[in-house]
C-alpha atoms as a PDB file:
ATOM      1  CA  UNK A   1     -20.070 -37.513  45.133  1.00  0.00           C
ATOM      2  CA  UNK A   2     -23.788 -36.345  44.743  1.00  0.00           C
ATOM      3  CA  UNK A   3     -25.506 -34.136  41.939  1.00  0.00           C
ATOM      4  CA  UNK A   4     -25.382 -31.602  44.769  1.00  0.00           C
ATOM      5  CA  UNK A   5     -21.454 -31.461  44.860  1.00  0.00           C
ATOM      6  CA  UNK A   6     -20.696 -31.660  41.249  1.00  0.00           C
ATOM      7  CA  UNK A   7     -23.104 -29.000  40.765  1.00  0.00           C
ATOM      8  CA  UNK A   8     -20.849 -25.984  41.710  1.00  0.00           C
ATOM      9  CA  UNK A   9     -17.853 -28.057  39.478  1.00  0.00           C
ATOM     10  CA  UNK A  10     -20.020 -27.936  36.816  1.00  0.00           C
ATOM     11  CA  UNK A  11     -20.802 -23.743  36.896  1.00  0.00           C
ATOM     12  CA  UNK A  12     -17.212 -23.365  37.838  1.00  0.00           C
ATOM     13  CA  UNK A  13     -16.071 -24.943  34.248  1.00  0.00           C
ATOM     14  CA  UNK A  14     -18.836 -23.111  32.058  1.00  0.00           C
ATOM     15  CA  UNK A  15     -17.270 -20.127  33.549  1.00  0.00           C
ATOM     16  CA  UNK A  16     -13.858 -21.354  32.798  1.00  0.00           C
ATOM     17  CA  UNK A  17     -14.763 -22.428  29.021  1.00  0.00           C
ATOM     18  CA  UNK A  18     -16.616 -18.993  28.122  1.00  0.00           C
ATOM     19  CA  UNK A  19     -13.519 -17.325  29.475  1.00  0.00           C
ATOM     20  CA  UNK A  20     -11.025 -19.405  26.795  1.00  0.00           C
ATOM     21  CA  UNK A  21     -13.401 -19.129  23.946  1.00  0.00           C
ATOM     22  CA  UNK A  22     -13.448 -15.553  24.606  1.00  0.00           C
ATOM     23  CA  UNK A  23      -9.720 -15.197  23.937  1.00  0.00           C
ATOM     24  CA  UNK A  24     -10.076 -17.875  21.275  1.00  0.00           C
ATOM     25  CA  UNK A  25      -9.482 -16.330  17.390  1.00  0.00           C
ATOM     26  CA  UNK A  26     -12.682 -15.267  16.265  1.00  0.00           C
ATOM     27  CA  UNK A  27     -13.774 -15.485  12.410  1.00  0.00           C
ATOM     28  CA  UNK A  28     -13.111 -12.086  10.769  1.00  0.00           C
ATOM     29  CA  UNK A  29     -16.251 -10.078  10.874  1.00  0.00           C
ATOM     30  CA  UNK A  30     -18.034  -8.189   8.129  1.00  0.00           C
ATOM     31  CA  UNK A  31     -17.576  -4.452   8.443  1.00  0.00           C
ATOM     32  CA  UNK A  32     -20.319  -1.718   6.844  1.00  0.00           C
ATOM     33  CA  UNK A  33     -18.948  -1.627   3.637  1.00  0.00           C
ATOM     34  CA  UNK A  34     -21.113   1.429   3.367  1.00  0.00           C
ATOM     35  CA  UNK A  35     -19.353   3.250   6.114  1.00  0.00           C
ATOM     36  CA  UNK A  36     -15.929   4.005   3.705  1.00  0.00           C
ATOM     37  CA  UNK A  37     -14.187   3.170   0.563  1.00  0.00           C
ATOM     38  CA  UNK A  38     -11.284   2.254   2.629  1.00  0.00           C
ATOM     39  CA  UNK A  39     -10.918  -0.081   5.348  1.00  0.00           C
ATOM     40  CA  UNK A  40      -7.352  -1.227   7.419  1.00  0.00           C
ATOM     41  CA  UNK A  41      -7.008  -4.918   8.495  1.00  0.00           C
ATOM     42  CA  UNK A  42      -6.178  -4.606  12.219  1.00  0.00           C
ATOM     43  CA  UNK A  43      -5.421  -7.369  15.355  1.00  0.00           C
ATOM     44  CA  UNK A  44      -6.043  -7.112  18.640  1.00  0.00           C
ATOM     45  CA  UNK A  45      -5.293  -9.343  21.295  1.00  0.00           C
ATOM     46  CA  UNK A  46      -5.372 -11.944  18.222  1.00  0.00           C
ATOM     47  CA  UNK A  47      -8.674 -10.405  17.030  1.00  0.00           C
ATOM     48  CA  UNK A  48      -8.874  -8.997  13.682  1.00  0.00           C
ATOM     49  CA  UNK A  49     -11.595  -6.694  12.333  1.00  0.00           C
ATOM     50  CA  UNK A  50     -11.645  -4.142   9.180  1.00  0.00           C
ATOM     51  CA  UNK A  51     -11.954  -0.878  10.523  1.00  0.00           C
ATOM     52  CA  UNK A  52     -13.270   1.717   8.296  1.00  0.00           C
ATOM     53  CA  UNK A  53     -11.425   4.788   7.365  1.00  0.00           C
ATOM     54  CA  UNK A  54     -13.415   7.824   8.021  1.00  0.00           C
ATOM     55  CA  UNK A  55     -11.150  10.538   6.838  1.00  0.00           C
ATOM     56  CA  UNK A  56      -9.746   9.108   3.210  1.00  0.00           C
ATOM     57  CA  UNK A  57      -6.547  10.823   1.677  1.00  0.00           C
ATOM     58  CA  UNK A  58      -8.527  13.429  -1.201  1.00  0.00           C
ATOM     59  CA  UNK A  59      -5.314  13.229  -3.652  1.00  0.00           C
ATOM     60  CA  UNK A  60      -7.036  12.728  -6.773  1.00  0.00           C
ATOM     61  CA  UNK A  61      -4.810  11.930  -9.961  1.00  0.00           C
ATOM     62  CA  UNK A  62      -4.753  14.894 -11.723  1.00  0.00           C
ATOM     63  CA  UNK A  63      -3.157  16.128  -8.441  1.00  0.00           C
ATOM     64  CA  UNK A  64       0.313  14.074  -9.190  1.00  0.00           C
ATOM     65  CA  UNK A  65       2.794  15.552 -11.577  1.00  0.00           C
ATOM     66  CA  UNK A  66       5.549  14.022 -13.754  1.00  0.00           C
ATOM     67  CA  UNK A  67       4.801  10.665 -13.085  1.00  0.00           C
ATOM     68  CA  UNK A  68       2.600  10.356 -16.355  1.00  0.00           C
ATOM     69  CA  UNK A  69       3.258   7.502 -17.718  1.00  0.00           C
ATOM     70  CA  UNK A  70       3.142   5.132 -14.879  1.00  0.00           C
ATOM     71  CA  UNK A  71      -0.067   6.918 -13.530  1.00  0.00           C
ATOM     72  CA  UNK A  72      -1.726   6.105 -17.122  1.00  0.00           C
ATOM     73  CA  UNK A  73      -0.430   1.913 -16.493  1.00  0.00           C
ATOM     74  CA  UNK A  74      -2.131   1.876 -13.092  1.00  0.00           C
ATOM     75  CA  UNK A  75      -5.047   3.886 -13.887  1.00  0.00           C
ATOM     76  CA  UNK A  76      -5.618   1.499 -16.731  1.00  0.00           C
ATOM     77  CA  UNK A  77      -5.290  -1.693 -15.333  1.00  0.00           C
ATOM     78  CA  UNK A  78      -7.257  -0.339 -12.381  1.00  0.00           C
ATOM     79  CA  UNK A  79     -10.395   1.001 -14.788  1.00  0.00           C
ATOM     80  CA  UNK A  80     -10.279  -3.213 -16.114  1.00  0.00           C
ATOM     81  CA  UNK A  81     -10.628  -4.608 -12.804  1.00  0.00           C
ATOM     82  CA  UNK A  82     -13.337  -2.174 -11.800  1.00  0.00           C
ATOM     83  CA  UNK A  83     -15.068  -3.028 -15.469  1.00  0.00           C
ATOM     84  CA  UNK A  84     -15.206  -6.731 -14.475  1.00  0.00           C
ATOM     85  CA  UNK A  85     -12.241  -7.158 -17.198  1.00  0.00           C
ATOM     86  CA  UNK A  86      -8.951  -8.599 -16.709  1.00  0.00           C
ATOM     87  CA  UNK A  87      -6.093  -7.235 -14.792  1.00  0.00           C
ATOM     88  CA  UNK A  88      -3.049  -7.839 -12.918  1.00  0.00           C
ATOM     89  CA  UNK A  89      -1.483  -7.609  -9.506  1.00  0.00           C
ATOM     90  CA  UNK A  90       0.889  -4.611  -9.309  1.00  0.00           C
ATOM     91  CA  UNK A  91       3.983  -3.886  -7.975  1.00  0.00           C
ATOM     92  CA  UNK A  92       4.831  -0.077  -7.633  1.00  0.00           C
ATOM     93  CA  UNK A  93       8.543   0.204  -6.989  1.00  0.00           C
ATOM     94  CA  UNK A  94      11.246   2.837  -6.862  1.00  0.00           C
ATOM     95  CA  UNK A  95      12.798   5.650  -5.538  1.00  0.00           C
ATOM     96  CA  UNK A  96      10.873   7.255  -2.287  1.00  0.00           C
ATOM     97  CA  UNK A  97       8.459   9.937  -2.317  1.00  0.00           C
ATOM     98  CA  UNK A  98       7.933   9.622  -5.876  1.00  0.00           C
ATOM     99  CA  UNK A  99       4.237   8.825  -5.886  1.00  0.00           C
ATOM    100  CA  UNK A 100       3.973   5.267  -5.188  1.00  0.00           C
ATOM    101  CA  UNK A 101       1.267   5.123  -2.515  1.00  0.00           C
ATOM    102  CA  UNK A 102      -0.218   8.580  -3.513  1.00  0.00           C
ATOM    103  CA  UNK A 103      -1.234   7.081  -6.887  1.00  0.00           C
ATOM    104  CA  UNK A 104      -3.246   4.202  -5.225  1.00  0.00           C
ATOM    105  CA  UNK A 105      -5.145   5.972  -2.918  1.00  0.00           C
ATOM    106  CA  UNK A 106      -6.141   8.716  -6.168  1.00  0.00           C
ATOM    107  CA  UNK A 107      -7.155   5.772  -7.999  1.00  0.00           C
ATOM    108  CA  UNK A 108      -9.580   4.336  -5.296  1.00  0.00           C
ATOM    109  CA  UNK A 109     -11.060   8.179  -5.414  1.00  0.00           C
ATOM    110  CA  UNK A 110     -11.181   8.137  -8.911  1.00  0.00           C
ATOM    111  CA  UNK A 111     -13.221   4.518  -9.161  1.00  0.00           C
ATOM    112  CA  UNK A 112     -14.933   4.365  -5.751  1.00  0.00           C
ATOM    113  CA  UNK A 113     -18.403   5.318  -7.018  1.00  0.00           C
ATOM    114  CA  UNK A 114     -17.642   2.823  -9.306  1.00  0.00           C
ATOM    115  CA  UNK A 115     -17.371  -0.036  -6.178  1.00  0.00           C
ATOM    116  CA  UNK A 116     -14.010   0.272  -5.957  1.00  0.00           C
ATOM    117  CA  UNK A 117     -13.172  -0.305  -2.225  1.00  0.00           C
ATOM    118  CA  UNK A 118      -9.240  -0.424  -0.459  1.00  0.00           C
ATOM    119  CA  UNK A 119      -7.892  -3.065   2.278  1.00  0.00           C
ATOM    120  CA  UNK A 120      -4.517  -1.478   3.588  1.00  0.00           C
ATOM    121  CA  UNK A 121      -2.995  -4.434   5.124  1.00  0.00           C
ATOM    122  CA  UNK A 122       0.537  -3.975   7.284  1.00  0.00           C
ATOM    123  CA  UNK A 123       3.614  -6.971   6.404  1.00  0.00           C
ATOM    124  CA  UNK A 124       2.981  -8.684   9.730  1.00  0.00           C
ATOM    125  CA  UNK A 125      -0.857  -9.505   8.830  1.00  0.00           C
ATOM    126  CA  UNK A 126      -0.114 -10.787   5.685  1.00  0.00           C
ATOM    127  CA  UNK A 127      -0.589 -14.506   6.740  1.00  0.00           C
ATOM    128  CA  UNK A 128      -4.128 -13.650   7.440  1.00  0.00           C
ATOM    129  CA  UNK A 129      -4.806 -12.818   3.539  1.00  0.00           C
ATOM    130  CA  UNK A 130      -6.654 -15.887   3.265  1.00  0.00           C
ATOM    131  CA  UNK A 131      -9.547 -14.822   5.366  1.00  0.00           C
ATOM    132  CA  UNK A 132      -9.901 -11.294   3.833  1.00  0.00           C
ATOM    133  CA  UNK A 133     -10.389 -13.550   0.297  1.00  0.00           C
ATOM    134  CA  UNK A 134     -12.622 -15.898   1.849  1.00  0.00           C
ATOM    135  CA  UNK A 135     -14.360 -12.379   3.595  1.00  0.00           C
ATOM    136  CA  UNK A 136     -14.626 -10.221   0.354  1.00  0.00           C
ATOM    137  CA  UNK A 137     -15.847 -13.442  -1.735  1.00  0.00           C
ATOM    138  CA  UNK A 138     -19.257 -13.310  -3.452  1.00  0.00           C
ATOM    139  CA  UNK A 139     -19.318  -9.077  -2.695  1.00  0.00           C
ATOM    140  CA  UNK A 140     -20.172  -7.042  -5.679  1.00  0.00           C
ATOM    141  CA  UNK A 141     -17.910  -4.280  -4.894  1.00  0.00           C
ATOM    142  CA  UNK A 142     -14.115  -4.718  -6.395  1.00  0.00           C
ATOM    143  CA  UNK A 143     -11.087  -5.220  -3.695  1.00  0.00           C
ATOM    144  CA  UNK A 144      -7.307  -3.866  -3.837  1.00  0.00           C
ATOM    145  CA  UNK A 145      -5.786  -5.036  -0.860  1.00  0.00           C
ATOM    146  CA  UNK A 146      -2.740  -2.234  -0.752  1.00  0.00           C
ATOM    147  CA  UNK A 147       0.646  -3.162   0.971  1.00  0.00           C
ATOM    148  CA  UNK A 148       2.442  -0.452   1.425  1.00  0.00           C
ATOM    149  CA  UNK A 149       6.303  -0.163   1.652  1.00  0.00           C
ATOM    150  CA  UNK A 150       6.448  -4.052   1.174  1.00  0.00           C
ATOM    151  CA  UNK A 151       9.441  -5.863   2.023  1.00  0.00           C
ATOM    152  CA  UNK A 152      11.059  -8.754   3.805  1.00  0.00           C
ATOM    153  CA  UNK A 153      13.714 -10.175   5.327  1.00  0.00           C
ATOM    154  CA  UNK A 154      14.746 -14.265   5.634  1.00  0.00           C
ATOM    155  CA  UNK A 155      12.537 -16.108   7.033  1.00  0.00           C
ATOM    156  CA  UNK A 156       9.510 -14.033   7.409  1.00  0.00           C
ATOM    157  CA  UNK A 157       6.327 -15.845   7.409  1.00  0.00           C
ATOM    158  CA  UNK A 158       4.089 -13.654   5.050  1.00  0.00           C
ATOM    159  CA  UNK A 159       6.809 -13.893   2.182  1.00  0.00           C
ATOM    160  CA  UNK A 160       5.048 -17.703   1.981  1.00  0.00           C
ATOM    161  CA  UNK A 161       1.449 -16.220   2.277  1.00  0.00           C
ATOM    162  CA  UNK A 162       1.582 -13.705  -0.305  1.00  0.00           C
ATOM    163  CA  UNK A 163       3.773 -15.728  -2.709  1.00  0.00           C
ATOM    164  CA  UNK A 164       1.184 -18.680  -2.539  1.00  0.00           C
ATOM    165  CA  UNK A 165      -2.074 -16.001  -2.678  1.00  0.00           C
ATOM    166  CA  UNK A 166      -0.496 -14.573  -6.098  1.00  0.00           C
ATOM    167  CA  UNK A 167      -0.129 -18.267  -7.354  1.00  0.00           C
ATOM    168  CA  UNK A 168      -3.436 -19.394  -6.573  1.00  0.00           C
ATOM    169  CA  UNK A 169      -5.740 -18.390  -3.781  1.00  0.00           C
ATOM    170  CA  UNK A 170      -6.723 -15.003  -5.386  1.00  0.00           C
ATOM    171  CA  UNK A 171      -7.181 -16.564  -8.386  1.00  0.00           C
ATOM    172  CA  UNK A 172      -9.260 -19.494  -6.761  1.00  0.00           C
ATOM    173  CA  UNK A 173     -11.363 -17.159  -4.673  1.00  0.00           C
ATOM    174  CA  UNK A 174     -13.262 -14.839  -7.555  1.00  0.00           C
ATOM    175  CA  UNK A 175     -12.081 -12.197  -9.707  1.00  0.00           C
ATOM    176  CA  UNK A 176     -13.328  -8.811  -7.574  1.00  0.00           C
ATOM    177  CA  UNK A 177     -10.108  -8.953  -5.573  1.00  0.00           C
ATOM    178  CA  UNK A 178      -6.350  -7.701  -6.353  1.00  0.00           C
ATOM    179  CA  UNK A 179      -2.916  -6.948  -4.686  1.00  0.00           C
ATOM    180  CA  UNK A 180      -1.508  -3.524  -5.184  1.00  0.00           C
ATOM    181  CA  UNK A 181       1.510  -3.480  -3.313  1.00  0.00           C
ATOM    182  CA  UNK A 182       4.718  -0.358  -3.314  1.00  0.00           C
ATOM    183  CA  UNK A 183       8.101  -1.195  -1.964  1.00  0.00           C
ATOM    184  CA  UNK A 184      11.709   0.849  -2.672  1.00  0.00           C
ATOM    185  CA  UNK A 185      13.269  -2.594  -3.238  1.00  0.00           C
ATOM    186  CA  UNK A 186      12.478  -4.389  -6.929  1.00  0.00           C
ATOM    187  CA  UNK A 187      12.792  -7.960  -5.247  1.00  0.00           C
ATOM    188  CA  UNK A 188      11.233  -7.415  -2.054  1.00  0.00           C
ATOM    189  CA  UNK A 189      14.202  -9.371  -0.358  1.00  0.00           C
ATOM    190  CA  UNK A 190      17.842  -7.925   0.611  1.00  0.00           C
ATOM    191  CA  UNK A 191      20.161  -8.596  -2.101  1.00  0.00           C
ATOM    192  CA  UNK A 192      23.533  -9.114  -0.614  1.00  0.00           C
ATOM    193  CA  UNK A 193      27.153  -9.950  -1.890  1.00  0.00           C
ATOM    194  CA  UNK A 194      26.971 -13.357  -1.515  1.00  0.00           C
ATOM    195  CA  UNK A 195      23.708 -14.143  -3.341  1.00  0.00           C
ATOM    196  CA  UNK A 196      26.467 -13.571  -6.494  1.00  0.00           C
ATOM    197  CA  UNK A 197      28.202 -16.766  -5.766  1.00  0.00           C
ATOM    198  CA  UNK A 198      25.348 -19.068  -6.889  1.00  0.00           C
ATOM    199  CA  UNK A 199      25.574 -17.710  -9.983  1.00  0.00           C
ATOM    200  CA  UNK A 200      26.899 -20.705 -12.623  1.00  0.00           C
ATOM    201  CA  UNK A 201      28.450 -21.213 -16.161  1.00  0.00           C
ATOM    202  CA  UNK A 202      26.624 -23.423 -18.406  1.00  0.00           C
ATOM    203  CA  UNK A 203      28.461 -25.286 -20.552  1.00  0.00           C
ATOM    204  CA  UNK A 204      27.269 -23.077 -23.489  1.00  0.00           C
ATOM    205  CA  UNK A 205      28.647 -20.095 -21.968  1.00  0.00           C
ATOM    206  CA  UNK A 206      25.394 -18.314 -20.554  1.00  0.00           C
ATOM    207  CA  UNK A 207      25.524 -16.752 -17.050  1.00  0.00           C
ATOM    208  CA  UNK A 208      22.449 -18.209 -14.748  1.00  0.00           C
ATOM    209  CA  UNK A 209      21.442 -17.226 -11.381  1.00  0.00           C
ATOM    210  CA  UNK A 210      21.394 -19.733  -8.329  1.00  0.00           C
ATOM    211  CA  UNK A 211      18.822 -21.181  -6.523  1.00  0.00           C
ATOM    212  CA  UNK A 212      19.481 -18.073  -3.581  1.00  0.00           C
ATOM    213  CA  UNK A 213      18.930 -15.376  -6.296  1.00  0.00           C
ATOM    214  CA  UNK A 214      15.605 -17.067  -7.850  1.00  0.00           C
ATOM    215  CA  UNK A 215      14.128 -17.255  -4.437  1.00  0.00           C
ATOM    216  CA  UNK A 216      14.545 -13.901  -4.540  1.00  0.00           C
ATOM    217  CA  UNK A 217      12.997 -12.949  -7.728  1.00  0.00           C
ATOM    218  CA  UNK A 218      10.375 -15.349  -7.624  1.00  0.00           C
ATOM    219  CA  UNK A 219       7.801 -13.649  -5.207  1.00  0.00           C
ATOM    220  CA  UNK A 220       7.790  -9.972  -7.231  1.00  0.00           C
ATOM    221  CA  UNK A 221       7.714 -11.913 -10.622  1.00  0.00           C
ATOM    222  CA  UNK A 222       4.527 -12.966  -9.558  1.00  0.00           C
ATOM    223  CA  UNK A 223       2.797  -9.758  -9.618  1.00  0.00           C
ATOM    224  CA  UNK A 224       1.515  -9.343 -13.125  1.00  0.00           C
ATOM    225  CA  UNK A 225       2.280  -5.601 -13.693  1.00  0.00           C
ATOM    226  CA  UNK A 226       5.794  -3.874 -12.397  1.00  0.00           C
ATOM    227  CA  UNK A 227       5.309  -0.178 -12.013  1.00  0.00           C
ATOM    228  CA  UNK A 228       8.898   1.415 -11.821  1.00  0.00           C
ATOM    229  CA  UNK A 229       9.005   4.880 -10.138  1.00  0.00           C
ATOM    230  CA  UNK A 230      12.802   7.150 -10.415  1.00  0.00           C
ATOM    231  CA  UNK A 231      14.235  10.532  -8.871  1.00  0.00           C
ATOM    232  CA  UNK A 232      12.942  13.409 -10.259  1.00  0.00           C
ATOM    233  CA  UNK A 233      14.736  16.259 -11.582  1.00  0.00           C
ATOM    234  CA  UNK A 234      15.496  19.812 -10.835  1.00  0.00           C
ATOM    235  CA  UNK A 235      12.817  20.901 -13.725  1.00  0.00           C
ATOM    236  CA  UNK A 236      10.674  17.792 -12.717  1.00  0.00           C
ATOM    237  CA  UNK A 237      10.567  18.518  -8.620  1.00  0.00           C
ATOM    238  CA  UNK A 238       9.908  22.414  -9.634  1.00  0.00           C
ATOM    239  CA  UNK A 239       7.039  21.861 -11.789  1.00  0.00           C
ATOM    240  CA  UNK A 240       5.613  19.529  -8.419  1.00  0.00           C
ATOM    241  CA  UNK A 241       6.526  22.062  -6.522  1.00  0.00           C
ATOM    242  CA  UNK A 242       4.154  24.566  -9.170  1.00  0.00           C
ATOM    243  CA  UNK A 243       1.130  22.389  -9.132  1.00  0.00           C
ATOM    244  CA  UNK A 244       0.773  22.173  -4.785  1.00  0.00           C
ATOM    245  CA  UNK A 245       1.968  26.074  -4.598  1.00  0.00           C
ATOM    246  CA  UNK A 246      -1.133  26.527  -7.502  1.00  0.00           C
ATOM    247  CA  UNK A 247      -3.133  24.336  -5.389  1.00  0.00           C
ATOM    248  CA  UNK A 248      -2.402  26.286  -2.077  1.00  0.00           C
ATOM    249  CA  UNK A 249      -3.889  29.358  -4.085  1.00  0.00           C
ATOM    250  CA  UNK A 250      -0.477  31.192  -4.580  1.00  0.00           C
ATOM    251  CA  UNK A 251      -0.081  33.311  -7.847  1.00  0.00           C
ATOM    252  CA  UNK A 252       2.589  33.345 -10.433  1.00  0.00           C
ATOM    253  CA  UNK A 253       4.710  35.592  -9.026  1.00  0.00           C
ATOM    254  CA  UNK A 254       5.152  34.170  -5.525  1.00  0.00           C
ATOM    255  CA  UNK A 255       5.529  30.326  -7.229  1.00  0.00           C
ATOM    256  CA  UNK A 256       8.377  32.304  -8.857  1.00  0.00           C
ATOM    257  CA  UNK A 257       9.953  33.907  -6.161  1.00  0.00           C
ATOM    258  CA  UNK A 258       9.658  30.546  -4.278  1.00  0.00           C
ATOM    259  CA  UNK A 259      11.920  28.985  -6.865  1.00  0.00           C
ATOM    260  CA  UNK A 260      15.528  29.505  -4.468  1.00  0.00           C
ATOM    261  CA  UNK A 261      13.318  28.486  -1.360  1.00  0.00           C
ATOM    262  CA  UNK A 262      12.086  25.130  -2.734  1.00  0.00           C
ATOM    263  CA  UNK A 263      15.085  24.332  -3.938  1.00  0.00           C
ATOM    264  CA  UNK A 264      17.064  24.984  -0.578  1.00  0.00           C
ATOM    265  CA  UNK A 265      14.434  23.280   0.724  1.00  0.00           C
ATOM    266  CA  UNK A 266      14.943  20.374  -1.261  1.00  0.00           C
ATOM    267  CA  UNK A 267      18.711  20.287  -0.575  1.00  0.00           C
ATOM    268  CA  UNK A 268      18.807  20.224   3.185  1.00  0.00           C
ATOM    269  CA  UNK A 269      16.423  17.162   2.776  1.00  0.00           C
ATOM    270  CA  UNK A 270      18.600  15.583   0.600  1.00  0.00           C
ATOM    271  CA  UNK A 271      16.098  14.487  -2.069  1.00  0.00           C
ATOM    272  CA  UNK A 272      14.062  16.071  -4.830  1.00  0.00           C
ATOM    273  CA  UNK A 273      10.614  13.966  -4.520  1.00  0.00           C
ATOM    274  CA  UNK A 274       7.468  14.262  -4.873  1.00  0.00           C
ATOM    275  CA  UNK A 275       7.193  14.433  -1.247  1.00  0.00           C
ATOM    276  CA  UNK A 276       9.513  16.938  -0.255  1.00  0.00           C
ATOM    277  CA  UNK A 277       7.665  19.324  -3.052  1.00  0.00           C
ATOM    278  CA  UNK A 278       4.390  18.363  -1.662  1.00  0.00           C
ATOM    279  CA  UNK A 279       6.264  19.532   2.163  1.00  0.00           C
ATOM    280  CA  UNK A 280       7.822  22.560   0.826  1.00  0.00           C
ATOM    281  CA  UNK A 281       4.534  23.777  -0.293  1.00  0.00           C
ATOM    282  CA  UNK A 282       2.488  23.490   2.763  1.00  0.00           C
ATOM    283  CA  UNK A 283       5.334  25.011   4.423  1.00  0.00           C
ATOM    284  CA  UNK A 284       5.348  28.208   2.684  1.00  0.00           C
ATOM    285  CA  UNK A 285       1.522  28.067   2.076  1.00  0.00           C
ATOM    286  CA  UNK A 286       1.485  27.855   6.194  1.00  0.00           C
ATOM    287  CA  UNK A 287       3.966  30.930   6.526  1.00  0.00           C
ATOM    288  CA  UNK A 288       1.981  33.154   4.018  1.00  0.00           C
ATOM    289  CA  UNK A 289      -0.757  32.608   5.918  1.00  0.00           C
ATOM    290  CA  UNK A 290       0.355  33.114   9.218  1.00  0.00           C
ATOM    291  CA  UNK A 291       2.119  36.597   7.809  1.00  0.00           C
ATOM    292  CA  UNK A 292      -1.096  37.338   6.271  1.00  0.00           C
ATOM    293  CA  UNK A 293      -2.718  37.326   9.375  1.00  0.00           C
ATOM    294  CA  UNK A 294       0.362  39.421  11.361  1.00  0.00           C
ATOM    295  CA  UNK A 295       0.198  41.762   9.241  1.00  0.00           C
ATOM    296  CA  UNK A 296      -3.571  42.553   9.042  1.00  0.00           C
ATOM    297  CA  UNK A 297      -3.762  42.588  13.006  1.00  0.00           C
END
């Protein structure tokens, strides 16, 4: 065979090797941190890139009612990490539409001119935390990576990732990054009859849980702050439901008169929340507006 002949071999498998290190996983790129205060971890076709959010939520914290107490926790530990101090991991957990995910995003508006920047990152692309650590490193802004509605079932391959990043890789990696992450489930695994039969006896009497049940456990004990969240009631939804009517511009006589409404409302939804208030509201905000209009035409 000549130079001639293995000429056209040659161009043949540069074409064929640019082609497979096209489709080959690329390292993560560097977004414009400039272009948002919150970014979302996305894949495709195995690529993965931090796409900046252009419209962020505007809840701010003064804008969530009744949940006091744990807004004061998070907002604390949040104003540490943003100080360079300090702080923990969280864990929001709890009943739904109480607040959870609402109270993140109005803390990243409350410290983002501060450097305070957001990674939402979904369940499945946990496993890939390593590289947004290894990304973020060295960055003067301040990181929360937010997982929202967290949970897992056997088996799953980030329930290894995160575990081992809260033992040691976002320690390792620098101190500008944390994990805030919500979930209706305090263990972040099913809990299921039979996890009760590894319970044992010791011999002096005291009740401990198996090897199955501190599997369990061991992945939300490692977030350093537990943020628990609970059903409101009647009073509590109605005052919500005061503060978005308030906020929709309605008076003091019509947030009165809504009272029956919002509770009807809440009823055929089957839950008193945070959520439903916040749904109720924009509702009847919507319907005023609409009459408002009917009638003046």
């Amino acid at each position: 065979m000549t130079l001639d002949d293995l000429e056209p071999l040659l161009a043949r498998a540069e074409r064929v090797l640019a082609r497979l290190e096209a489709n080959l996983p690329q390292p993560l790129p560097a977004p414009d941190w400039t272009a948002s205060a919150a970014f979302r971890y996305r894949k495709r076709k195995g690529q993965a890139r931090l796409e900046p959010v252009r419209l962020v939520a505007g809840i701010r914290l003064a804008d969530l009612q009744e949940i006091d107490g744990q807004k004061t926790r998070l907002q604390r530990n949040t104003a540490q990490f943003v100080a360079g101090a300090t702080a923990n991991n969280v864990l929001l957990t709890g009943a739904r539409g109480t607040g959870k995910s609402s109270l993140i995003k109005a803390c990243l508006n409350e410290y983002a001119a501060q450097g305070l920047r957001l990674i939402e990152v979904d369940k499945a692309d946990l496993v890939d935390l390593p590289d947004l650590v290894e990304l973020v490193s060295g960055r003067p802004e301040r990181f929360i990576v937010f997982c929202d509605d967290l949970s897992f079932e056997e088996g799953e391959p980030g329930y290894k990732a995160l575990k081992s990043i809260l033992d040691g890789s976002v320690s390792a990696a620098g101190d500008n990054l944390l994990i805030y992450a919500t979930s209706n489930r305090r263990h972040l695994l099913p809990e299921t009859m039979k996890d009760n039969l590894s319970y044992r006896h010791t011999e002096d009497g005291e009740l401990h849980p198996g090897e199955v049940v501190e599997e369990k456990i061991s992945l939300s004990e490692r977030f350093g702050l537990w943020i628990s969240f609970y059903p409101f009631s009647q009073d509590e939804y109605l005052a919500i439901v005061h503060q978005w009517l308030s906020h929709f511009a309605l008076d003091e006589a019509a947030i009165a008169a809504a009272r029956p409404q919002a509770l009807l409302f809440a009823l055929e939804r089957g839950s008193r929340s945070g959520r439903v208030a916040y749904q109720f509201a924009r509702d009847l905000a919507g319907r005023r507006a609409i009459g408002a209009v009917e009638d003046a035409s």
